[in-house]
Every structure is written in C-alpha cells, then in structure tokens.
Protein backbone atom coordinates (compact mmCIF):
# COMPACT_ATOMS: atom_id res chain seq x y z
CA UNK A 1 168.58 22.12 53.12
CA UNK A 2 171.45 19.56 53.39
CA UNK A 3 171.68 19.68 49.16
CA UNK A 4 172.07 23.82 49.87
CA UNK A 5 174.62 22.88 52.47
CA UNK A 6 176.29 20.88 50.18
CA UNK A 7 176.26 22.89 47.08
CA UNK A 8 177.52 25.85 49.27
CA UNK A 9 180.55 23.71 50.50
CA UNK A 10 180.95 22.90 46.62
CA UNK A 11 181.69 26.18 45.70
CA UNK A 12 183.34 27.76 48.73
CA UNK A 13 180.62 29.44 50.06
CA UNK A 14 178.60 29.73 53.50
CA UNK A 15 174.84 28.81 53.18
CA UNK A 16 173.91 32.39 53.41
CA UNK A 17 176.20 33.31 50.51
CA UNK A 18 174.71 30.40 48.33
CA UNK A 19 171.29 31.76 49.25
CA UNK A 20 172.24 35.31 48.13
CA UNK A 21 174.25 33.91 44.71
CA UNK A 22 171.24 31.88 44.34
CA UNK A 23 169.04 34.85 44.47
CA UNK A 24 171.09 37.13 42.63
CA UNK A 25 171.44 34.86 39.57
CA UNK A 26 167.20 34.17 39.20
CA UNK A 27 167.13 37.85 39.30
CA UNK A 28 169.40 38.34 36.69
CA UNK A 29 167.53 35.92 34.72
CA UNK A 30 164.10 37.68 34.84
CA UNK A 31 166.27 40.75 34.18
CA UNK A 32 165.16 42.21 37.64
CA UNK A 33 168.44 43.54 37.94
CA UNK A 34 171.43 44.47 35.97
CA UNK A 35 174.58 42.80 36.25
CA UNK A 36 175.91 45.98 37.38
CA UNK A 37 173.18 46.06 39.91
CA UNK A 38 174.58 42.85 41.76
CA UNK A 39 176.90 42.63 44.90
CA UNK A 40 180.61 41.58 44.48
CA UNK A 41 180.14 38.59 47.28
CA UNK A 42 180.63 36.42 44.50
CA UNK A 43 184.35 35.97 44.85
C-alpha cells in the first residue's frame, strides 16, 4: 500500500485516482475497453 501511496504522490495523484488509472490502463491492455471508453481523470 505505501509503494501505491508513493507512486500516487509520484504522479500527482490521490490513491484512489492511482487505483482507477491503474485499472483503467490493464483494461485497456486486455482491450476491455476502448480508449474512448475511459474517464478523463487522467489529467
């Protein structure tokens, strides 16, 4: 958790937004989703 903490801090982002970038990007990956598909929390 700390490492998630960390990383999140990183790249100017709260843990819950790392969680969802994290999520969003393995999704994109397996092609679950479309990159249109995703959520513009990213900035």
């Amino acid at each position: 958790m700390a490492a998630l903490e960390k990383w999140a801090a990183d790249e100017f982002r709260s843990l819950n937004g790392q969680i969802v970038y994290l999520l969003d990007q393995a999704l994109k990956k397996e092609k679950r989703i479309k990159n249109k598909e995703t959520t513009d929390k990213e900035t």
